[in-house]
PDB file of N, CA and C in Angstrom:
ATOM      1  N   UNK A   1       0.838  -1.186   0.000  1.00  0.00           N
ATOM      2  CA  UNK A   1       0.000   0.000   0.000  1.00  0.00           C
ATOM      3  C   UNK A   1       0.882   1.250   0.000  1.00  0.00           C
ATOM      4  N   UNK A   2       0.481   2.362  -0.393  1.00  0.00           N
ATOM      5  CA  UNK A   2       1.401   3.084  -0.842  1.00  0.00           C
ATOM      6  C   UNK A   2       1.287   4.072  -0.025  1.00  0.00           C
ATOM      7  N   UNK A   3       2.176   5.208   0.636  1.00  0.00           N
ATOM      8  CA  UNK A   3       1.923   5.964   1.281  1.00  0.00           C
ATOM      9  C   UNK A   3       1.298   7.428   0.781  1.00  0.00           C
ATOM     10  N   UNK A   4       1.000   8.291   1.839  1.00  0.00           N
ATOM     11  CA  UNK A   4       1.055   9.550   1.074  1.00  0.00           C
ATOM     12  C   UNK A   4       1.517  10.319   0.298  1.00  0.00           C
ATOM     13  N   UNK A   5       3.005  10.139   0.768  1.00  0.00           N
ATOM     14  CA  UNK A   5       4.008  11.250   0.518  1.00  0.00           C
ATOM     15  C   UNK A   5       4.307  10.217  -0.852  1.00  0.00           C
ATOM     16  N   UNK A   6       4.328   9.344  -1.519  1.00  0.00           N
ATOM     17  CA  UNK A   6       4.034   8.300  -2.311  1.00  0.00           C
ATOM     18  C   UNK A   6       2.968   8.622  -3.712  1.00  0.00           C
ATOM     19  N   UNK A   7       2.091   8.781  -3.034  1.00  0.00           N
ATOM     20  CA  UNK A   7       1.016   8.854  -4.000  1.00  0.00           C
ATOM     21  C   UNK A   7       1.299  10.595  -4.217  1.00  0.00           C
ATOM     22  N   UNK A   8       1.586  11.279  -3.402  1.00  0.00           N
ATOM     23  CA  UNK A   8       1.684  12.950  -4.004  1.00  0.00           C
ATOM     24  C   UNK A   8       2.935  12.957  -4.735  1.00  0.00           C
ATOM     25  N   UNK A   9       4.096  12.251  -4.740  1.00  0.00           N
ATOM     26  CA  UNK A   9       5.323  12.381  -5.438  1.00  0.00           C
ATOM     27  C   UNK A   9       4.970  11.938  -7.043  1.00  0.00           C
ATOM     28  N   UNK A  10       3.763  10.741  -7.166  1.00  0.00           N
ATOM     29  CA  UNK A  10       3.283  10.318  -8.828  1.00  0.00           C
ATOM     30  C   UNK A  10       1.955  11.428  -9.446  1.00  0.00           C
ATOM     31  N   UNK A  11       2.122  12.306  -8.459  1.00  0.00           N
ATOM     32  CA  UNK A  11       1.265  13.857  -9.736  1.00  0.00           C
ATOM     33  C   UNK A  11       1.757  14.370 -10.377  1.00  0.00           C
ATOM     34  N   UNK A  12       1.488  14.454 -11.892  1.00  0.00           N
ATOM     35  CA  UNK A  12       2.207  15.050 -12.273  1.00  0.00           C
ATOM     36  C   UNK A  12       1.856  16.708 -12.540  1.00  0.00           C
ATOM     37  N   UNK A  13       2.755  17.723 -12.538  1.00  0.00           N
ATOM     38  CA  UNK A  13       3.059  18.734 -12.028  1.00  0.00           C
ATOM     39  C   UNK A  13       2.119  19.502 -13.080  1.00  0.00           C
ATOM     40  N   UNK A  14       2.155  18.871 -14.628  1.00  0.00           N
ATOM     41  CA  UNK A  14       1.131  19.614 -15.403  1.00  0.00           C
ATOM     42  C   UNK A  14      -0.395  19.523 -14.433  1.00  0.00           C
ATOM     43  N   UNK A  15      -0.696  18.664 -13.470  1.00  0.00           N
ATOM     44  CA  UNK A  15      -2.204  18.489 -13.375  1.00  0.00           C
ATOM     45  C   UNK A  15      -1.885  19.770 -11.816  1.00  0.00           C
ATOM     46  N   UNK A  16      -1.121  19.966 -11.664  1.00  0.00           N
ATOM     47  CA  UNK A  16      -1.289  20.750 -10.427  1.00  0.00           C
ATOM     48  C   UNK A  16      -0.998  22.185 -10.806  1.00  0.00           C
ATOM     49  N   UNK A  17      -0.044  22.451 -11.650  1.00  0.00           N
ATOM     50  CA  UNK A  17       0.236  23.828 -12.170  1.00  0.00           C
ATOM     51  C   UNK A  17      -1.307  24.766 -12.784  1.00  0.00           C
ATOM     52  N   UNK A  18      -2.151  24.117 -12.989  1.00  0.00           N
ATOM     53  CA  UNK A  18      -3.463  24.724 -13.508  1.00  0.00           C
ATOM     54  C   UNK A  18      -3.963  25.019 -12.160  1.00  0.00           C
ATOM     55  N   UNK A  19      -3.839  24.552 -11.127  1.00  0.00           N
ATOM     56  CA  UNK A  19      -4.782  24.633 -10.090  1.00  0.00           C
ATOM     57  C   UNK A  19      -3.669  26.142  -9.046  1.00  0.00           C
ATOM     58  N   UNK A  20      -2.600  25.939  -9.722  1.00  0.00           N
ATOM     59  CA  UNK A  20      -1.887  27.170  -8.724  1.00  0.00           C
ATOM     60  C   UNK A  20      -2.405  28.356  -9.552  1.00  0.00           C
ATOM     61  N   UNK A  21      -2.113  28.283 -10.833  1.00  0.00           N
ATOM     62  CA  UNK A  21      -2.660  29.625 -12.228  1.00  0.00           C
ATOM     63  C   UNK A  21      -4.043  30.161 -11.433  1.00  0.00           C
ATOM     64  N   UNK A  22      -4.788  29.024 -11.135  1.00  0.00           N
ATOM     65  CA  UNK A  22      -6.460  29.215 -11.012  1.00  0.00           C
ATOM     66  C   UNK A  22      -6.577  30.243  -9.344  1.00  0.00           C
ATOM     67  N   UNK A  23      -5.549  29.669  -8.998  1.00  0.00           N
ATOM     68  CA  UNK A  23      -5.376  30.218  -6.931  1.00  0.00           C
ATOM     69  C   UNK A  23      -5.021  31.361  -7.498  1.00  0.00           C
ATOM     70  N   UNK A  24      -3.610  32.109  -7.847  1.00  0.00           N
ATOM     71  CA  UNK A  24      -3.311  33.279  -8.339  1.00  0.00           C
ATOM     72  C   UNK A  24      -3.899  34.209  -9.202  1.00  0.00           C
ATOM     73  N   UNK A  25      -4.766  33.479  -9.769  1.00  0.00           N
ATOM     74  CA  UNK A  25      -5.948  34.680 -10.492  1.00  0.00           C
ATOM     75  C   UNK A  25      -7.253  35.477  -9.315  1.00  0.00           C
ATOM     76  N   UNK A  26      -7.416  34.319  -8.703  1.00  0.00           N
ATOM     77  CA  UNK A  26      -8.280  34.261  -7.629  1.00  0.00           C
ATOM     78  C   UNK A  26      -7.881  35.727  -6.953  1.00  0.00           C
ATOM     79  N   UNK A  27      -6.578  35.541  -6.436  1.00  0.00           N
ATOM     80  CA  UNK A  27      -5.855  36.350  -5.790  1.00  0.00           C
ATOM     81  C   UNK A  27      -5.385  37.509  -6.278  1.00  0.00           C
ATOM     82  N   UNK A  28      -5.964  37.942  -8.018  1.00  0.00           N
ATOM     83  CA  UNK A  28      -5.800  39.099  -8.628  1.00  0.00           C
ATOM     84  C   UNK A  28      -4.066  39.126  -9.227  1.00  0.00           C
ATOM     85  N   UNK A  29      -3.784  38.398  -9.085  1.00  0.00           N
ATOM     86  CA  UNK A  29      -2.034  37.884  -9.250  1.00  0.00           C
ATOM     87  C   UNK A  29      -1.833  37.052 -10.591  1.00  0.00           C
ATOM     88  N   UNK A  30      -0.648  37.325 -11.698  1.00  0.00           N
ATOM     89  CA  UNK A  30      -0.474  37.084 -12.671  1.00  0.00           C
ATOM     90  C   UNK A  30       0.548  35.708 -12.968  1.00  0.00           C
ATOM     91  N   UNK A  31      -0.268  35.341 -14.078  1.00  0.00           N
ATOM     92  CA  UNK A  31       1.013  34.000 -14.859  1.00  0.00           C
ATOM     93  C   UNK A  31       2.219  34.251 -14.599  1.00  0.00           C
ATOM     94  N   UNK A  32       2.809  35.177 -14.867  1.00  0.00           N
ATOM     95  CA  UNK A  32       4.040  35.841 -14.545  1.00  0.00           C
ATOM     96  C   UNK A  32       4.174  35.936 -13.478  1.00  0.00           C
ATOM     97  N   UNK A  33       3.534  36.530 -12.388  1.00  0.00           N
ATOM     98  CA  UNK A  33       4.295  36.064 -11.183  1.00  0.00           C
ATOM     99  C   UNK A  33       4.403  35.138 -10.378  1.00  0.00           C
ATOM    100  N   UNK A  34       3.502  33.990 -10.914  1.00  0.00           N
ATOM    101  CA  UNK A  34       3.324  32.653 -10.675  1.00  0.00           C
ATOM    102  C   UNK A  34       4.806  31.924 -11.181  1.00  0.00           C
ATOM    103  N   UNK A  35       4.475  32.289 -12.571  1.00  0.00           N
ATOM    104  CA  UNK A  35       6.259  32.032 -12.498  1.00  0.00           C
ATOM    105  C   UNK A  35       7.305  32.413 -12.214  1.00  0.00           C
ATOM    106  N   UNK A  36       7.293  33.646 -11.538  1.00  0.00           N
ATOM    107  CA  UNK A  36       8.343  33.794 -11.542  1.00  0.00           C
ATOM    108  C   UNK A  36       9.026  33.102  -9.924  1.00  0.00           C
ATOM    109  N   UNK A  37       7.850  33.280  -8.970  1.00  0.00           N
ATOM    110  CA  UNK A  37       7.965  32.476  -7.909  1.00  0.00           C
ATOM    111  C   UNK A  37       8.445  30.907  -8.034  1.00  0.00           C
ATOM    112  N   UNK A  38       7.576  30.445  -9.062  1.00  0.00           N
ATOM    113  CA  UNK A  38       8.462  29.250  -9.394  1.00  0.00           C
ATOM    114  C   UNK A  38       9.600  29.326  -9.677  1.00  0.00           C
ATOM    115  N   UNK A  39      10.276  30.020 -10.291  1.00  0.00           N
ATOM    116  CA  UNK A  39      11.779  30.320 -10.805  1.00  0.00           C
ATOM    117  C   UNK A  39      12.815  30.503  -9.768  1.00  0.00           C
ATOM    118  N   UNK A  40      12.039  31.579  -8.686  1.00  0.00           N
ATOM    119  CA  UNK A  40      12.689  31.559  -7.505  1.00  0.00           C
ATOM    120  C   UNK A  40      13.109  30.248  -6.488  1.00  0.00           C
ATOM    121  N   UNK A  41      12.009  29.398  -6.873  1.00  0.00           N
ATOM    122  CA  UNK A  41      12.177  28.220  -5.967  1.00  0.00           C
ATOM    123  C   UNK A  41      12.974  27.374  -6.360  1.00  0.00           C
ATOM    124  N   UNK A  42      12.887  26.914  -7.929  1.00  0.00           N
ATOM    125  CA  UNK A  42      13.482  25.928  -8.730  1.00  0.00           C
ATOM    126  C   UNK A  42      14.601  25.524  -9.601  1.00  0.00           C
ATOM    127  N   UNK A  43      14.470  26.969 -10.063  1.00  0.00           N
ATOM    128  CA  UNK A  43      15.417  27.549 -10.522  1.00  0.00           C
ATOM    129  C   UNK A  43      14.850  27.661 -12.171  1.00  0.00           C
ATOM    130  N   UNK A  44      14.217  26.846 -12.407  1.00  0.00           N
ATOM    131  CA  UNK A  44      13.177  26.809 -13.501  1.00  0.00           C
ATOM    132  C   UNK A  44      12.787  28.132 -14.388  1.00  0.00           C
ATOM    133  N   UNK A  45      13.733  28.199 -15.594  1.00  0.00           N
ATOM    134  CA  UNK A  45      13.318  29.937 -16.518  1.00  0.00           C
ATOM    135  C   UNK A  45      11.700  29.405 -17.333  1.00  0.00           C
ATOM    136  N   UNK A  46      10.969  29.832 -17.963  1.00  0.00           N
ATOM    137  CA  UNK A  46       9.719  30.027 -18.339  1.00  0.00           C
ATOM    138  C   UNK A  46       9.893  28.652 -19.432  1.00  0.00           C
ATOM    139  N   UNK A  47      10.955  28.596 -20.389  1.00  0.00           N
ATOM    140  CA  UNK A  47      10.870  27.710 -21.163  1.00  0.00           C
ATOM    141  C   UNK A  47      11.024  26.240 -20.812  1.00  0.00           C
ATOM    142  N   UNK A  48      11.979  25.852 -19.283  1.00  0.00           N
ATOM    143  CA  UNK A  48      11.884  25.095 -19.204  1.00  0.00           C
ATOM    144  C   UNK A  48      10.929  23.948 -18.639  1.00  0.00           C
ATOM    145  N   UNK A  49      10.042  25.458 -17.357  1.00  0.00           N
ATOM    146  CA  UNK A  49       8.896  25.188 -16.585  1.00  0.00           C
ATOM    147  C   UNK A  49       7.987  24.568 -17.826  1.00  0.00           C
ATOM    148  N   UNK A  50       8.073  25.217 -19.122  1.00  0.00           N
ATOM    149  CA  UNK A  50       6.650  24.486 -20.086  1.00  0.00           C
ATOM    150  C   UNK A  50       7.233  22.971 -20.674  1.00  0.00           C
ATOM    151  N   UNK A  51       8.594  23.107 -20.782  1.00  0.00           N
ATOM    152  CA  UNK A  51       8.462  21.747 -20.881  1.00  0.00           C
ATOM    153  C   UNK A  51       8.815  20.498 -20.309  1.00  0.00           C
ATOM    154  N   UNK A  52       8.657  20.782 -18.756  1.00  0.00           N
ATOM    155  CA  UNK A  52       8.367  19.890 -17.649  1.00  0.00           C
ATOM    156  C   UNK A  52       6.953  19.862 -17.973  1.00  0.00           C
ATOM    157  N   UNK A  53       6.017  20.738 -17.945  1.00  0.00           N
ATOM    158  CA  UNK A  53       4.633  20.688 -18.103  1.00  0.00           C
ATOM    159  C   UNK A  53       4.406  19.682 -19.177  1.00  0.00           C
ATOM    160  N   UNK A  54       5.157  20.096 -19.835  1.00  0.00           N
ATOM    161  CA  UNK A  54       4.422  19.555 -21.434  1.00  0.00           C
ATOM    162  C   UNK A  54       4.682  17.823 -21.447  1.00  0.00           C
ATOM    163  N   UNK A  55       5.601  17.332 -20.596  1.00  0.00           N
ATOM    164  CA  UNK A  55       6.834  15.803 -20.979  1.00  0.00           C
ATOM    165  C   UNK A  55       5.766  15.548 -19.430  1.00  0.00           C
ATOM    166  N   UNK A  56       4.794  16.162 -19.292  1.00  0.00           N
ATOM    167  CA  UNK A  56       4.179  15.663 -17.695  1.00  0.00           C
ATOM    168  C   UNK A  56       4.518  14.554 -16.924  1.00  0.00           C
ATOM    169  N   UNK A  57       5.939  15.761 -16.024  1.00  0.00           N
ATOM    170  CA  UNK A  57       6.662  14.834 -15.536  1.00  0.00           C
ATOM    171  C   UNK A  57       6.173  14.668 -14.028  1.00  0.00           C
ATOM    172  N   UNK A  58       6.319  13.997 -13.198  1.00  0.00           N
ATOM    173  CA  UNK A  58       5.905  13.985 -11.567  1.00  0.00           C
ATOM    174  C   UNK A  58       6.541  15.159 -10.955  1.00  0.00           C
ATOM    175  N   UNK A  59       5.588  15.188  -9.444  1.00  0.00           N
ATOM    176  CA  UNK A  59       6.203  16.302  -8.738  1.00  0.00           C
ATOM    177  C   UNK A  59       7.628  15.597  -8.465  1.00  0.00           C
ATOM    178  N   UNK A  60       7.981  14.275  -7.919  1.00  0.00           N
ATOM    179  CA  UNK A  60       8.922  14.338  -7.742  1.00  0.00           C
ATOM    180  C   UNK A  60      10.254  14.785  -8.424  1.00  0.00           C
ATOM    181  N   UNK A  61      10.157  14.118  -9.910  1.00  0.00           N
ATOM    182  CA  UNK A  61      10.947  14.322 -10.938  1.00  0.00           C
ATOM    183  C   UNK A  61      10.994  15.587 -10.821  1.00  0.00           C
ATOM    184  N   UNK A  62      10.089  16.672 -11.107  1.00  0.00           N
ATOM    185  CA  UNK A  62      10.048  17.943 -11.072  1.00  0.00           C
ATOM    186  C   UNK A  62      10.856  18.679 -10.035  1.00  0.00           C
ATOM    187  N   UNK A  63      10.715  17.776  -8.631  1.00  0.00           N
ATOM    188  CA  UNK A  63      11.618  18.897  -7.599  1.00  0.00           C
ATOM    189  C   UNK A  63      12.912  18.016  -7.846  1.00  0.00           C
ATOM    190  N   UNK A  64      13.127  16.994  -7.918  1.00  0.00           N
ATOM    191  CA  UNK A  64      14.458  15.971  -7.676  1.00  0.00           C
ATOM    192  C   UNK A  64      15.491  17.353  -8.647  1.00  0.00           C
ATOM    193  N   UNK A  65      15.029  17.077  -9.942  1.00  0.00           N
ATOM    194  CA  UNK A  65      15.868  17.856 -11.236  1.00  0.00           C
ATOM    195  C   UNK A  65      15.962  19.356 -10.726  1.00  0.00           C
ATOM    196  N   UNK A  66      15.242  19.747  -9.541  1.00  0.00           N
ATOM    197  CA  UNK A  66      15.281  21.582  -9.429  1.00  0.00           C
ATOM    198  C   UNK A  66      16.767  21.862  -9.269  1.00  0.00           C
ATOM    199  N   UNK A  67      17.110  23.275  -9.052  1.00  0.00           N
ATOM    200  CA  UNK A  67      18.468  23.506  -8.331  1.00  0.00           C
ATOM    201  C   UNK A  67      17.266  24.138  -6.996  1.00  0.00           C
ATOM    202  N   UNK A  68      16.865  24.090  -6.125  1.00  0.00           N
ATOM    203  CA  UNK A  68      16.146  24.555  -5.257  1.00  0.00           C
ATOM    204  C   UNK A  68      17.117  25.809  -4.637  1.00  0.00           C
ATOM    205  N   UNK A  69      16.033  26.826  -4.536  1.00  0.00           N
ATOM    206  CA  UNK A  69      16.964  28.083  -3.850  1.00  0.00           C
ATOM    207  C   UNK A  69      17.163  27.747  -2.453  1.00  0.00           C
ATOM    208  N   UNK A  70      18.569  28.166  -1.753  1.00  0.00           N
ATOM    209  CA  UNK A  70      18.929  28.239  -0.802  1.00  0.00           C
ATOM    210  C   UNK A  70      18.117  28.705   0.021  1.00  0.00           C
ATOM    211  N   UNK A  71      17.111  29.683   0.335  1.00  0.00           N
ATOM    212  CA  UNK A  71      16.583  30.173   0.791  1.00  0.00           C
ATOM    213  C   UNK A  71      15.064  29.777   1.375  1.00  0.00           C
ATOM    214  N   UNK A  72      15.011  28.375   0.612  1.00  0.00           N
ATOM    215  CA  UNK A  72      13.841  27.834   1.134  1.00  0.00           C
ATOM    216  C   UNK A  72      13.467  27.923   2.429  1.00  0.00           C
ATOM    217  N   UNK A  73      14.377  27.961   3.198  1.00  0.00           N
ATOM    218  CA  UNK A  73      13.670  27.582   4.556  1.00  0.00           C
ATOM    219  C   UNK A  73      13.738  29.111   4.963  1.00  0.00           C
ATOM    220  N   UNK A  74      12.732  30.057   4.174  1.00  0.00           N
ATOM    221  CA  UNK A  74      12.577  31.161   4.748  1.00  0.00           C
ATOM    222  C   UNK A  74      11.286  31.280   4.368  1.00  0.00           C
ATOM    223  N   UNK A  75      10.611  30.079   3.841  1.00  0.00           N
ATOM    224  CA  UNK A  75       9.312  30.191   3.573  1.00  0.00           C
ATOM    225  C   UNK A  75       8.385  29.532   4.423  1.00  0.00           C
ATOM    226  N   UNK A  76       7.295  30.338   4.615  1.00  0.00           N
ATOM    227  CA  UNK A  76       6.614  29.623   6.095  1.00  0.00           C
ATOM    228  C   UNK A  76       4.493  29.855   5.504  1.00  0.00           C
ATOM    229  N   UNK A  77       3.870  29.485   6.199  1.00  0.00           N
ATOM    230  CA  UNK A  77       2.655  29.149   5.805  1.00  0.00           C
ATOM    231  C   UNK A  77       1.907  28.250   5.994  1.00  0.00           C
ATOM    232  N   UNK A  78       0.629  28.181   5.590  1.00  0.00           N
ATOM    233  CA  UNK A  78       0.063  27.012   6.029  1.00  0.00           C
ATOM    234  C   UNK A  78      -0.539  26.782   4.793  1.00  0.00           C
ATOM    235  N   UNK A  79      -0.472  25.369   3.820  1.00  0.00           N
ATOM    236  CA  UNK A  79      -1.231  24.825   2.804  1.00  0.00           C
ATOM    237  C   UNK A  79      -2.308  23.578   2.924  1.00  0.00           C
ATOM    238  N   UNK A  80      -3.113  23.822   2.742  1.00  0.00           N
ATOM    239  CA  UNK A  80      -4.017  22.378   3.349  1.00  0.00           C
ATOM    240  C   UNK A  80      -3.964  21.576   4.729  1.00  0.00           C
ATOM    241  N   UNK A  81      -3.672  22.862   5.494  1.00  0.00           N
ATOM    242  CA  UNK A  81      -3.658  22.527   6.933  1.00  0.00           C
ATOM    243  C   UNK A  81      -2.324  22.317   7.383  1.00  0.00           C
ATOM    244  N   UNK A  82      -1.383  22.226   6.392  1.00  0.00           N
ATOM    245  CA  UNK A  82       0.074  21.877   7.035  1.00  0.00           C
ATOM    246  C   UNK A  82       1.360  23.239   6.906  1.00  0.00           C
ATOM    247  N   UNK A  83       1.607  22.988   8.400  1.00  0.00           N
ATOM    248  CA  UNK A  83       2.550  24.228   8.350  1.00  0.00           C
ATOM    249  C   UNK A  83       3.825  23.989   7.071  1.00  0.00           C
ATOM    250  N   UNK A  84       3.760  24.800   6.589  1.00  0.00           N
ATOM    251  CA  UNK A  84       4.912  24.695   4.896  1.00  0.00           C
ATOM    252  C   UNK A  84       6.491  24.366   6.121  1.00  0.00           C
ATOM    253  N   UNK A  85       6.428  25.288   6.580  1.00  0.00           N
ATOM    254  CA  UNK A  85       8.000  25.310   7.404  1.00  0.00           C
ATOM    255  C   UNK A  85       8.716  23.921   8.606  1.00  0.00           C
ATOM    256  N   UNK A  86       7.274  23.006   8.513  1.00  0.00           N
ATOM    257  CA  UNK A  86       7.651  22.106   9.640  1.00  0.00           C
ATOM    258  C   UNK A  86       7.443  20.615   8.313  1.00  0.00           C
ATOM    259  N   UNK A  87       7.453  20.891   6.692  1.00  0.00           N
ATOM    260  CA  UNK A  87       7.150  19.879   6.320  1.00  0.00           C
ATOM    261  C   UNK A  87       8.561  19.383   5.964  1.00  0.00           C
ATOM    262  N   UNK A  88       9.011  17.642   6.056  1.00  0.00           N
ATOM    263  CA  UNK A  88      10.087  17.439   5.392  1.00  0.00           C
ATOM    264  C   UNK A  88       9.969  16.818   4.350  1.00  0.00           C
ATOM    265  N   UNK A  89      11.066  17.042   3.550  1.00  0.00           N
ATOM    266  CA  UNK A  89      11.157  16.629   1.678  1.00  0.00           C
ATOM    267  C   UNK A  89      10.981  15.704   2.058  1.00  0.00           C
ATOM    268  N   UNK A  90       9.768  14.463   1.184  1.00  0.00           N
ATOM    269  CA  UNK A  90       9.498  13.359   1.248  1.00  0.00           C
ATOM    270  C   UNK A  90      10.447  12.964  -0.019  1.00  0.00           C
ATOM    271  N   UNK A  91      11.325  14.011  -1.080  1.00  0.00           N
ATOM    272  CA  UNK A  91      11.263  13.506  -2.116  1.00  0.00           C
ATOM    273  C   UNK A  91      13.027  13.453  -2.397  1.00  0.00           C
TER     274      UNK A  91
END
């Protein structure tokens, strides 16, 4: 049986990237700065973010391949009930 952190690592990132676009519009906030936050995190420039999207690769694949910014752990929040700052990389 497969775990959580399991079953969220085989999404792939095209099926979740529509649902962040959809939060940031919500929020009066642009494609562009959707990406660019991604860029900040991943290291990910615009062309390559589309074609991770496009080769719909998993979240894991998606973060494994990042250069992740140093600075991550200056990000704090709460997403679906879980504090962002107390979660560890399952991946």
């Amino acid at each position: 049986m497969e775990t959580h952190d399991e079953r969220f690592a085989k999404i792939p990132f095209a099926k979740i990237y529509p649902m962040y676009l959809a939060k940031v519009k919500r929020k009066e906030q642009t494609k562009g700065e959707l990406d660019q936050v991604i860029e900040w995190l991943t290291g990910y420039e615009d062309k390559k973010l589309m074609t991770l999207i496009n080769e719909n690769v998993t979240l894991e694949t998606f973060f494994r391949q990042a250069t992740l910014n140093p600075k991550t752990n200056l990000i704090s929040g709460v997403i679906c009930g879980y504090r962002v700052e107390k979660i560890v990389d399952p991946f």
